[in-house]
Each structure stands twice: as structure tokens, then as C-alpha cells.
C-alpha atoms as a PDB file:
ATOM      1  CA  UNK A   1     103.625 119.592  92.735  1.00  0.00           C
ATOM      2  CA  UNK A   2     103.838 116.643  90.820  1.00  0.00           C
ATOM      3  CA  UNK A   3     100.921 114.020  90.096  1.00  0.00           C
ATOM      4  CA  UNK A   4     101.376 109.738  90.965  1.00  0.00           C
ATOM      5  CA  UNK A   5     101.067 106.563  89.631  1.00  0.00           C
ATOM      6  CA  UNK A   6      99.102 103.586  90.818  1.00  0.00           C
ATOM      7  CA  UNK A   7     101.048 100.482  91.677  1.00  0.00           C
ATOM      8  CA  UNK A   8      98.980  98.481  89.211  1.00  0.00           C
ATOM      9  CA  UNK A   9     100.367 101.119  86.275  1.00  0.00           C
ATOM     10  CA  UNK A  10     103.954 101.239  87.198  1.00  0.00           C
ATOM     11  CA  UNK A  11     106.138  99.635  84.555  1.00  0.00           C
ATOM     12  CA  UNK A  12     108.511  96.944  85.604  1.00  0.00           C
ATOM     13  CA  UNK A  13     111.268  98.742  84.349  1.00  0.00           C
ATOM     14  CA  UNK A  14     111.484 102.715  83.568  1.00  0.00           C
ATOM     15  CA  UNK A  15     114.619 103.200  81.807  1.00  0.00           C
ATOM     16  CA  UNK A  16     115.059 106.917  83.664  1.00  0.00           C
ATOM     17  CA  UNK A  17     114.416 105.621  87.164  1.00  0.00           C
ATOM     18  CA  UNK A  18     116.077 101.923  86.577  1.00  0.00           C
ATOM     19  CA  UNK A  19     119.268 100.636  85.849  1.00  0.00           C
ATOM     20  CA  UNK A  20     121.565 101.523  88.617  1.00  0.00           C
ATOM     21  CA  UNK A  21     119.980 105.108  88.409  1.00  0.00           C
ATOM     22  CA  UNK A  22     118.701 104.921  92.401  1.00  0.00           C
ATOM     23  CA  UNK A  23     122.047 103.876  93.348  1.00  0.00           C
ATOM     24  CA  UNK A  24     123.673 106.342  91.905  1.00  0.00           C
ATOM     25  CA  UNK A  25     121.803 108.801  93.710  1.00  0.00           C
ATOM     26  CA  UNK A  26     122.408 107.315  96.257  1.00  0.00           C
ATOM     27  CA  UNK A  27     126.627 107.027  96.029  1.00  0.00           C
ATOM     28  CA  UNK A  28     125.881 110.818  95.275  1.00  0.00           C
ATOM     29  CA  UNK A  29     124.063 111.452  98.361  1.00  0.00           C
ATOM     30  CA  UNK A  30     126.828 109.338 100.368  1.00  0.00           C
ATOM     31  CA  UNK A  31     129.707 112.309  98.258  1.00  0.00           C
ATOM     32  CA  UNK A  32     127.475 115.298  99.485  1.00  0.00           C
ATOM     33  CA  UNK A  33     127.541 113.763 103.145  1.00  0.00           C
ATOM     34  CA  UNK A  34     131.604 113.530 103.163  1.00  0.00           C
ATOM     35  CA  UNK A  35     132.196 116.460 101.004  1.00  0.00           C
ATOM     36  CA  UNK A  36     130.755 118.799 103.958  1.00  0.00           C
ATOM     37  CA  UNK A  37     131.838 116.639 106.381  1.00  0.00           C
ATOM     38  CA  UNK A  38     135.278 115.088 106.203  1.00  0.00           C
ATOM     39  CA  UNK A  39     137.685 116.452 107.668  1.00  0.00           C
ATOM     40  CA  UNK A  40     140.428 115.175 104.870  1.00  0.00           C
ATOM     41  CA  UNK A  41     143.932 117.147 104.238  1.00  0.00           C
ATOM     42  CA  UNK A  42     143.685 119.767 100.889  1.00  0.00           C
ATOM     43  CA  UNK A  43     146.113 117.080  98.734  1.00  0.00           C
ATOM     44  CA  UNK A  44     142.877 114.487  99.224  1.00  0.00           C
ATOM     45  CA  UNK A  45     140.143 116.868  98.257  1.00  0.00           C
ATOM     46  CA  UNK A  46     141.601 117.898  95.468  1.00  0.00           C
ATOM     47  CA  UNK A  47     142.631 114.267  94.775  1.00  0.00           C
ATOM     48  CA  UNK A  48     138.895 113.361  95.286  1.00  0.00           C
ATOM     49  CA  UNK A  49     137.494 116.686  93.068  1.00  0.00           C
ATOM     50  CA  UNK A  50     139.255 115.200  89.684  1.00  0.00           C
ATOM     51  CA  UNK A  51     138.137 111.626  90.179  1.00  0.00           C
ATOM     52  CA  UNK A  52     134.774 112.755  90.855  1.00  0.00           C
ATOM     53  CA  UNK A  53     135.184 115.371  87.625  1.00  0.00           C
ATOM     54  CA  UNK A  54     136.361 113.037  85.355  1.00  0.00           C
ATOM     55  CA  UNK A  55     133.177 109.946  86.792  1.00  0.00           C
ATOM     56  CA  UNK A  56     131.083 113.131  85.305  1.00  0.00           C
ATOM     57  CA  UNK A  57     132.463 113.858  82.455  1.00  0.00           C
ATOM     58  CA  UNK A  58     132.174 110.491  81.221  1.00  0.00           C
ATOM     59  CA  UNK A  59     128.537 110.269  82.440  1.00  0.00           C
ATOM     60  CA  UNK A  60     128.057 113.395  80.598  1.00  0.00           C
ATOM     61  CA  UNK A  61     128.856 112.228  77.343  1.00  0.00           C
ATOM     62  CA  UNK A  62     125.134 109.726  77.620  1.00  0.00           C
ATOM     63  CA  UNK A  63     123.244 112.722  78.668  1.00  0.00           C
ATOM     64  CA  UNK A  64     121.022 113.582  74.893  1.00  0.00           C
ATOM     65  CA  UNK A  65     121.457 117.185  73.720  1.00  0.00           C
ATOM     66  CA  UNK A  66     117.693 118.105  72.925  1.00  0.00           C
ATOM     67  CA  UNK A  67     115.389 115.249  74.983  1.00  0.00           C
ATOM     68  CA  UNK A  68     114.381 112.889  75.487  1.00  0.00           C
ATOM     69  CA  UNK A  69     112.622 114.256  78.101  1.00  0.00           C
ATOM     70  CA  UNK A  70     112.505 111.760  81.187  1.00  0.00           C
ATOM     71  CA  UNK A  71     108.983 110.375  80.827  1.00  0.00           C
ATOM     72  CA  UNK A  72     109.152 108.756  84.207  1.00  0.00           C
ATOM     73  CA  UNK A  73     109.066 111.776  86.014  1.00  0.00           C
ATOM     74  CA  UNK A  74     105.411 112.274  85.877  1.00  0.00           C
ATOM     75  CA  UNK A  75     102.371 110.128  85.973  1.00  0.00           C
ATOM     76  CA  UNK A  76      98.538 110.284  85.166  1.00  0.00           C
ATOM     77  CA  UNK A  77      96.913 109.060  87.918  1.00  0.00           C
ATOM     78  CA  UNK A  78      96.218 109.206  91.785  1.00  0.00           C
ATOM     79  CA  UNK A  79      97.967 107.213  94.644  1.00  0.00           C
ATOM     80  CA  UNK A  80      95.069 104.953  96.363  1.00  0.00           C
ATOM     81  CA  UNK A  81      95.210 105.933  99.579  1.00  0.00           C
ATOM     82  CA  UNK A  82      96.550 102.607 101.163  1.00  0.00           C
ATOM     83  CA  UNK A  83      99.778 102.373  98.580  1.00  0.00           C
ATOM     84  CA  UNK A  84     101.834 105.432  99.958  1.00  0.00           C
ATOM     85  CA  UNK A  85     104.907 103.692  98.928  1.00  0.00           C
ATOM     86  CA  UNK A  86     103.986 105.057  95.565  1.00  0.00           C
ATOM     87  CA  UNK A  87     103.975 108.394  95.923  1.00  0.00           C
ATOM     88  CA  UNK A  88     107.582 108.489  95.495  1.00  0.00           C
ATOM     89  CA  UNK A  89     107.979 105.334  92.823  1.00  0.00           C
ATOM     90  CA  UNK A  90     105.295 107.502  90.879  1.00  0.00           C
ATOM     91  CA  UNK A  91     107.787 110.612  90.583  1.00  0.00           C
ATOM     92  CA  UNK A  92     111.614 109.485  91.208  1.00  0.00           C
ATOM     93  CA  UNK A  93     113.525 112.601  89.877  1.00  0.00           C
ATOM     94  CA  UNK A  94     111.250 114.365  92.528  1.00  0.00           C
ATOM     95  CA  UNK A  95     113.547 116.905  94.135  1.00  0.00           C
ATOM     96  CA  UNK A  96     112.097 116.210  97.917  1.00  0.00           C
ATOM     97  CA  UNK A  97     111.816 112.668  97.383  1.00  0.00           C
ATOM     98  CA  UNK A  98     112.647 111.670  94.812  1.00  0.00           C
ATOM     99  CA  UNK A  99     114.669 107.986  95.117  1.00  0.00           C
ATOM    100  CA  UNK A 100     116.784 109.195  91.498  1.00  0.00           C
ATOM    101  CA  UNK A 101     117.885 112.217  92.389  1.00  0.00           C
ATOM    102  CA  UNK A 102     121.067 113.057  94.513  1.00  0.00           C
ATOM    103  CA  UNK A 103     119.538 116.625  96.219  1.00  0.00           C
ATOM    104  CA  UNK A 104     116.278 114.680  97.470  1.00  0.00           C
ATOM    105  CA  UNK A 105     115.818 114.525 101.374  1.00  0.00           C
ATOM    106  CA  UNK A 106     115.535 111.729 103.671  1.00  0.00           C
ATOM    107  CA  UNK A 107     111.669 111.478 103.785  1.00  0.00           C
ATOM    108  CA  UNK A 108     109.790 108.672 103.890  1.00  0.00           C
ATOM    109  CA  UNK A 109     106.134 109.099 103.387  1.00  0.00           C
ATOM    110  CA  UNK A 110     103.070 106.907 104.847  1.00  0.00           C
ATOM    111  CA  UNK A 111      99.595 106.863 104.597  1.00  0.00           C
ATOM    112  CA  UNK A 112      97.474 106.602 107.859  1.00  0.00           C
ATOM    113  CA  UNK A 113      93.832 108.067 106.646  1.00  0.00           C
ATOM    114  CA  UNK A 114      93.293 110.551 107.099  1.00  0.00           C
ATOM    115  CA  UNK A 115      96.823 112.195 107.828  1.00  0.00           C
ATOM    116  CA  UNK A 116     100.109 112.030 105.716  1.00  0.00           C
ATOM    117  CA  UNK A 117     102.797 110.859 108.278  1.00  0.00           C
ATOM    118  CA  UNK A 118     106.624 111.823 106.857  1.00  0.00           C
ATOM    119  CA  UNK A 119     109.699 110.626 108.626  1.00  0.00           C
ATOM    120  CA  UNK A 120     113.134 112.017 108.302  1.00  0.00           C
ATOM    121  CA  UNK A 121     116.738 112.355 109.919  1.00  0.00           C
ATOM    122  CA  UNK A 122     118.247 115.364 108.344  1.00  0.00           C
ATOM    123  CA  UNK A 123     122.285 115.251 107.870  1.00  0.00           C
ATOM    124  CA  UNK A 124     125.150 117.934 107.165  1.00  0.00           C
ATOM    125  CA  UNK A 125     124.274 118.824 103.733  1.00  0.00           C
ATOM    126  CA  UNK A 126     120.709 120.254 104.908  1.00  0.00           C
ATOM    127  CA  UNK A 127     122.286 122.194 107.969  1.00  0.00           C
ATOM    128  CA  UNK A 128     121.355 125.976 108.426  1.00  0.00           C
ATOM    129  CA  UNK A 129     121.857 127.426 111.112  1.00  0.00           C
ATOM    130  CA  UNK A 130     125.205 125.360 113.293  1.00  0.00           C
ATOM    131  CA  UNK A 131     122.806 121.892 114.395  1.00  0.00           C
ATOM    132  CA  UNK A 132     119.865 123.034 112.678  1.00  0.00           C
ATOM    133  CA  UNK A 133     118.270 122.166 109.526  1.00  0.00           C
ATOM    134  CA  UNK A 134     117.905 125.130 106.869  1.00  0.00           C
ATOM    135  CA  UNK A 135     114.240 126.499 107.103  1.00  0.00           C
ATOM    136  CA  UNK A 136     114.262 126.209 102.823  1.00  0.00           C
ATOM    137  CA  UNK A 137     114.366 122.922 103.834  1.00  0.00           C
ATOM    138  CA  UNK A 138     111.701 121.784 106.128  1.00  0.00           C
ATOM    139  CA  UNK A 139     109.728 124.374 103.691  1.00  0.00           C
ATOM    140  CA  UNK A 140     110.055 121.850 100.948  1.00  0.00           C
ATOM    141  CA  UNK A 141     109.372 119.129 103.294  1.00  0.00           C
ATOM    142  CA  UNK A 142     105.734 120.472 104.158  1.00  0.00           C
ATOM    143  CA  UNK A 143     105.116 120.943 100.164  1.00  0.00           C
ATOM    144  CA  UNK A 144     105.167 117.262  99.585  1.00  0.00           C
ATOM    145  CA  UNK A 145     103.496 116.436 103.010  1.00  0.00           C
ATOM    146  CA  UNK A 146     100.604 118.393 102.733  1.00  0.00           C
ATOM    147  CA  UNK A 147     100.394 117.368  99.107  1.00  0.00           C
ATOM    148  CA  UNK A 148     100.491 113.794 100.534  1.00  0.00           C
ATOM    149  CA  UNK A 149      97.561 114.721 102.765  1.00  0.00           C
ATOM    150  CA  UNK A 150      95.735 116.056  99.737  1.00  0.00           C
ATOM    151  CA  UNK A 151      95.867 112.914  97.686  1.00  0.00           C
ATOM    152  CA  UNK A 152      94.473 111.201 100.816  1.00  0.00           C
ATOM    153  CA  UNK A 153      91.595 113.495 100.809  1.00  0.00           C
ATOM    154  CA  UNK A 154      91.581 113.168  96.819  1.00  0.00           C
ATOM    155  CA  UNK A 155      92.087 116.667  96.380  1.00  0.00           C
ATOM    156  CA  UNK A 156      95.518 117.115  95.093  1.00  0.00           C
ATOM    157  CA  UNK A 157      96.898 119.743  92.804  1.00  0.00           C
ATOM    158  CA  UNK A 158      99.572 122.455  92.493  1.00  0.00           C
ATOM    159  CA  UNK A 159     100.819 124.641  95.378  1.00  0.00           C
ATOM    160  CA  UNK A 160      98.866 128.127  95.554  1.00  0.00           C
ATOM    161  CA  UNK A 161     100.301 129.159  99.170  1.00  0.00           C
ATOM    162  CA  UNK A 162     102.722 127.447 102.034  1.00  0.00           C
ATOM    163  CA  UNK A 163     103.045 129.244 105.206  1.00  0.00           C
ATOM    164  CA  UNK A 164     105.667 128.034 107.693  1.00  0.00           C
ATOM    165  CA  UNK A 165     106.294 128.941 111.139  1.00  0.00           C
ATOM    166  CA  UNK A 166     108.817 128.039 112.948  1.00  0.00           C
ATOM    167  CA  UNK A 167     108.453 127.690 116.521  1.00  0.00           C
ATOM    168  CA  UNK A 168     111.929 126.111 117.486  1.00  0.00           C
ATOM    169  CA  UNK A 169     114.984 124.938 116.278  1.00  0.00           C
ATOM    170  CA  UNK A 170     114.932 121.689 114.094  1.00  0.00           C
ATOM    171  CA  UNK A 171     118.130 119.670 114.397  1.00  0.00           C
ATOM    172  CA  UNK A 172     119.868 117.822 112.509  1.00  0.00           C
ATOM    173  CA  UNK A 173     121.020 113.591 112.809  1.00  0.00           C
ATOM    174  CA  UNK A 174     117.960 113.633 115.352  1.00  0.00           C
ATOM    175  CA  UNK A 175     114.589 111.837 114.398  1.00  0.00           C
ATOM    176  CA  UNK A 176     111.794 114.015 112.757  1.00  0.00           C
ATOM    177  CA  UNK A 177     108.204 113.112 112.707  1.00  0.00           C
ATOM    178  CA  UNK A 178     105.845 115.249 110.305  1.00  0.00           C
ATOM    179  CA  UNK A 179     102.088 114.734 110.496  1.00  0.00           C
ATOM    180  CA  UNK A 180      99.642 116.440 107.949  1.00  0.00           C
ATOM    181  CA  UNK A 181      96.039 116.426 107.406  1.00  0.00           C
ATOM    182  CA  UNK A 182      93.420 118.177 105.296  1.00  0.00           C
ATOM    183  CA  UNK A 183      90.892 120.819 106.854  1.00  0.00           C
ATOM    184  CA  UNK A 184      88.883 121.994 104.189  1.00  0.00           C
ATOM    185  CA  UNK A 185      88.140 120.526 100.579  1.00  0.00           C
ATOM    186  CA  UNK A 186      85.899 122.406  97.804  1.00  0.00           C
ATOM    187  CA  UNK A 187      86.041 121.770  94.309  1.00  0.00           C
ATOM    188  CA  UNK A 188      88.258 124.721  93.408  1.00  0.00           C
ATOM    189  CA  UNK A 189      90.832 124.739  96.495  1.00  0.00           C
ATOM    190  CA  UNK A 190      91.886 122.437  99.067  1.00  0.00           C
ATOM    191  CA  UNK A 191      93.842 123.857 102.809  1.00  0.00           C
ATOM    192  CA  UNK A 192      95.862 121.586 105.057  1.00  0.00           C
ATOM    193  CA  UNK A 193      97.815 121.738 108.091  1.00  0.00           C
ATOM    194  CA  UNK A 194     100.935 120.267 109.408  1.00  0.00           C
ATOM    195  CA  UNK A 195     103.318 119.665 112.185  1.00  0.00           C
ATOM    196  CA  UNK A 196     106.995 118.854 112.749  1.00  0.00           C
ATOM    197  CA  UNK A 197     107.611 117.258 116.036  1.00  0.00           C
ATOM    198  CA  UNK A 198     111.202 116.001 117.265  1.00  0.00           C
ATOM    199  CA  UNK A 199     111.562 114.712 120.900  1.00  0.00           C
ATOM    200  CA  UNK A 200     108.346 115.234 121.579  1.00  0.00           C
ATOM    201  CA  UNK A 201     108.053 118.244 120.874  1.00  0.00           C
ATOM    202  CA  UNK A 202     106.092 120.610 118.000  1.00  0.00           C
ATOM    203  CA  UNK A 203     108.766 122.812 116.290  1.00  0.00           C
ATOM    204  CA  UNK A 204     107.390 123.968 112.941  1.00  0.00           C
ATOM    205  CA  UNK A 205     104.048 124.522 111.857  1.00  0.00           C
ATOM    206  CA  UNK A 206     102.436 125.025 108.573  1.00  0.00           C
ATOM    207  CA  UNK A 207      99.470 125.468 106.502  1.00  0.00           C
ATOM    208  CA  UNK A 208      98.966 125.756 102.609  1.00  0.00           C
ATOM    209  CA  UNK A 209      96.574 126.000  99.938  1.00  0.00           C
ATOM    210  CA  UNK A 210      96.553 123.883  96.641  1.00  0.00           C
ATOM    211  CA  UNK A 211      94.147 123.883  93.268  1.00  0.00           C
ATOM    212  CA  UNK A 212      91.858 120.848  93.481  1.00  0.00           C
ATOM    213  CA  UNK A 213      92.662 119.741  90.310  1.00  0.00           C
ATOM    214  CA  UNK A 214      90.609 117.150  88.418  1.00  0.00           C
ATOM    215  CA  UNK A 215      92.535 114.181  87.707  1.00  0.00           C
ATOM    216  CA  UNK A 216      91.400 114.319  83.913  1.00  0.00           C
ATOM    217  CA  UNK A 217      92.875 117.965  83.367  1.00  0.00           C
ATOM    218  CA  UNK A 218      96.285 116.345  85.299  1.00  0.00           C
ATOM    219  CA  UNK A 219      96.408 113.492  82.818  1.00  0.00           C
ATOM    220  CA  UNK A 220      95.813 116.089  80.192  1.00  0.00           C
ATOM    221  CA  UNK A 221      98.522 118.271  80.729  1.00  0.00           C
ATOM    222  CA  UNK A 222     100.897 115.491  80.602  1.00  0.00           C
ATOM    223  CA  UNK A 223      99.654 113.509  77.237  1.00  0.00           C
ATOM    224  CA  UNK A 224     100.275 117.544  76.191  1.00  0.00           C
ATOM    225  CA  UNK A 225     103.940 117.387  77.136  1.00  0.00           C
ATOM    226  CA  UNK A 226     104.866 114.219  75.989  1.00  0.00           C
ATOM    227  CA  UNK A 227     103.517 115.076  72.851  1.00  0.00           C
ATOM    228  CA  UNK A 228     105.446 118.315  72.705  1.00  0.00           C
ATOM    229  CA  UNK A 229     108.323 116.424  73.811  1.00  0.00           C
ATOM    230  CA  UNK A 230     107.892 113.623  70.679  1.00  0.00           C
ATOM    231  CA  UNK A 231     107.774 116.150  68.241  1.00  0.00           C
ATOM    232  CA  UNK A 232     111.106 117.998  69.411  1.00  0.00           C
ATOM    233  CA  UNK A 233     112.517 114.738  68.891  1.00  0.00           C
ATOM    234  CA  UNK A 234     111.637 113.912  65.594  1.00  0.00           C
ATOM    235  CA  UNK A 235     111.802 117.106  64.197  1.00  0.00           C
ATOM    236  CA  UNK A 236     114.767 117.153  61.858  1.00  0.00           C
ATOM    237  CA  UNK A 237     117.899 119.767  62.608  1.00  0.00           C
ATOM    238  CA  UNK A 238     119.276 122.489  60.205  1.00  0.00           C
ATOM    239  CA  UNK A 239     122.095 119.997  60.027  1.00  0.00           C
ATOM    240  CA  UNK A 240     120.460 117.189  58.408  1.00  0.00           C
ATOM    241  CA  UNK A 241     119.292 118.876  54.804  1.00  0.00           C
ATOM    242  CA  UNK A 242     116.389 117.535  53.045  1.00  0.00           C
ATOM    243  CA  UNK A 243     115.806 114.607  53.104  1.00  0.00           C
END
């Protein structure tokens, strides 16, 4: 589980999230849509496959060998309770929902204190089962409700235990409605609950466990990696002698 940033800290411009990154996801997510979908003749996928090699070889020619590391994938602080918009501006290379990165799902998250409330229409690339979507899936779904629950209730921290059960099927290209809430909150552990309904009707259940982690200890641990990550980057190579 990842922590969030407050609106009021988030830079105008991240150079991992900005800059025609989201867009790029989002061209990506359009590929993995038609790539399990489109029902093109052989001489046009393959046609397709080496245009789409060669757009990532060249974009793999920016990508740094040892860091840096992508400091706008985590944040310090809490998401107030009425700005749920930032739970996903706070970690964009998130891989539920993340806005910069291509494998993400089609959540959207709001706040409505004291429950989470997610909305989603899942397409081919998340299928299981023929018209259902995978059960992986809606699993990771639940992890970042329930989290979003837990910051509500100011008692976020990583996952300990997710159950899911799954009561019926969950299809896809048809609305999805997930509500979560929190049912018990100490100062070691926090336990929430959620739902998946579609037409009206309940078709996955879970419930999950997470540290209550003090915000201080969060901020910590990242001031700790960023660190880590500064000194791999100025640390000269083998290659470059003394001096």
C-alpha cells in the first residue's frame, strides 16, 4: 500500500508523472484494449507489433540505467478526507490506479465519510473467466478501496490480510459500484469491509486487515529511500577512476 499527498503539497509539475507521461498511459491502455480485441488479419498484427517495438525501443534509450528512482511515486502525508481526487495524484505509477501507468484499472475513487466509494467499467484486458472480470483483479481493486476507507478513518497502512469472496460473476463493459468502510480501528491494526455491487446486485465481498501506521514512521521510511536512492546516484562507477 502506498501513502498520499495533500493537494496543498503537490508540485505543479512532477517530472515522472508530467509531461505527456498520463497520456501515454493512456495510448497504452487504448493498445492493450485492441491488442485483445481486434479482430485484424495476421499481416496487420505483425505490421502493428514492429511499429509498436521500434516506439519502445526508442523510448527505451531515456530510461537511466541505475535511478533515478521516480520520486513521485510516493508521498509523506495523508489525503484529507474531503480531497479524494488525491489519492491517485498522490501515487501515479500506482499499479491499481495509478493515472501513469498503462496496467492500472479503471477506478475512480471518492470520498463520502465515512465509506470509500470506487467506480469502475472493466474491459477485455481484465477478462477471466468468458464476460467476467479475473478474480486477481477485483482482488486488487478491494486493496486500494479498503485502503481508501482507512485513510478516511485515518488509519492507513500496509496490507496484513485481504479476504475475498465471491458471490457471483462480475462482468465486464457493465458498471461496477464498490463501497468500503472501516469497522474497527486500534492503534496497532485497522479491519474494513467492502462490497461490489453491479445491477443492483452484491457480487463480491471482502474484508482485510492493515498496520495502523503512524504517519511520522510513513514519512520516515520514505526520507530513508530517497536518501538511499541519492547516494546510488552519486556514487561514482568502477568506470570512472579516481578522480
Amino acid at each position: 500500500m502506498s501513502e498520499h499527498l495533500d493537494r496543498a503539497s503537490v508540485p505543479t509539475s512532477k517530472p515522472w508523472s508530467g509531461g505527456g507521461r498520463e497520456e501515454l498511459a493512456a495510448a497504452v491502455r487504448m493498445l492493450m484494449v485492441a491488442s485483445v480485441s481486434a479482430a485484424a488479419p495476421p499481416e496487420l498484427l505483425a505490421d502493428a507489433a514492429k511499429r509498436v517495438a521500434a516506439v519502445a525501443d526508442e523510448l527505451s534509450r531515456h530510461v537511466p540505467a541505475s535511478g533515478p528512482e521516480p520520486t513521485a511515486r510516493y508521498a509523506d502525508h495523508s489525503v484529507p478526507p474531503s480531497e479524494a481526487d488525491t489519492l491517485a495524484a498522490a501515487m501515479p505509477f500506482d499499479m491499481v490506479i495509478g493515472s501513469c501507468n498503462p496496467v492500472a484499472l479503471p477506478l475512480t475513487v471518492e470520498f463520502d465519510p465515512p465509506r470509500a466509494i470506487g467506480h469502475a467499467v472493466f474491459t477485455a484486458p481484465y477478462e477471466g473467466a468468458p464476460g467476467c472480470v479475473h478474480g486477481a483483479v477485483l482482488a486488487g481493486a478491494f486493496d486500494i478501496m479498503l485502503t481508501a476507507a482507512n485513510v478516511i478513518a485515518n488509519g492507513a497502512g500496509p496490507t496484513v490480510n485481504l479476504s475475498i469472496r465471491y458471490l457471483k460473476p462480475t462482468l465486464i463493459t457493465q458498471p461496477a459500484r464498490f463501497e468500503a468502510w472501516v469497522t474497527e480501528l486500534d492503534d496497532r491494526r485497522t479491519h474494513s469491509r467492502g462490497q461490489l455491487i453491479q445491477a443492483g446486485v452484491v457480487t463480491v465481498e471482502a474484508e482485510g486487515e492493515f498496520v495502523n501506521m503512524d504517519r511520522s514512521r510513513v514519512a520516515a521510511m520514505h526520507r530513508r529511500d530517497e536518501a538511499k536512492s541519492r547516494r546510488r546516484r552519486i556514487r561514482p562507477s568502477a568506470e570512472d577512476g579516481p578522480g
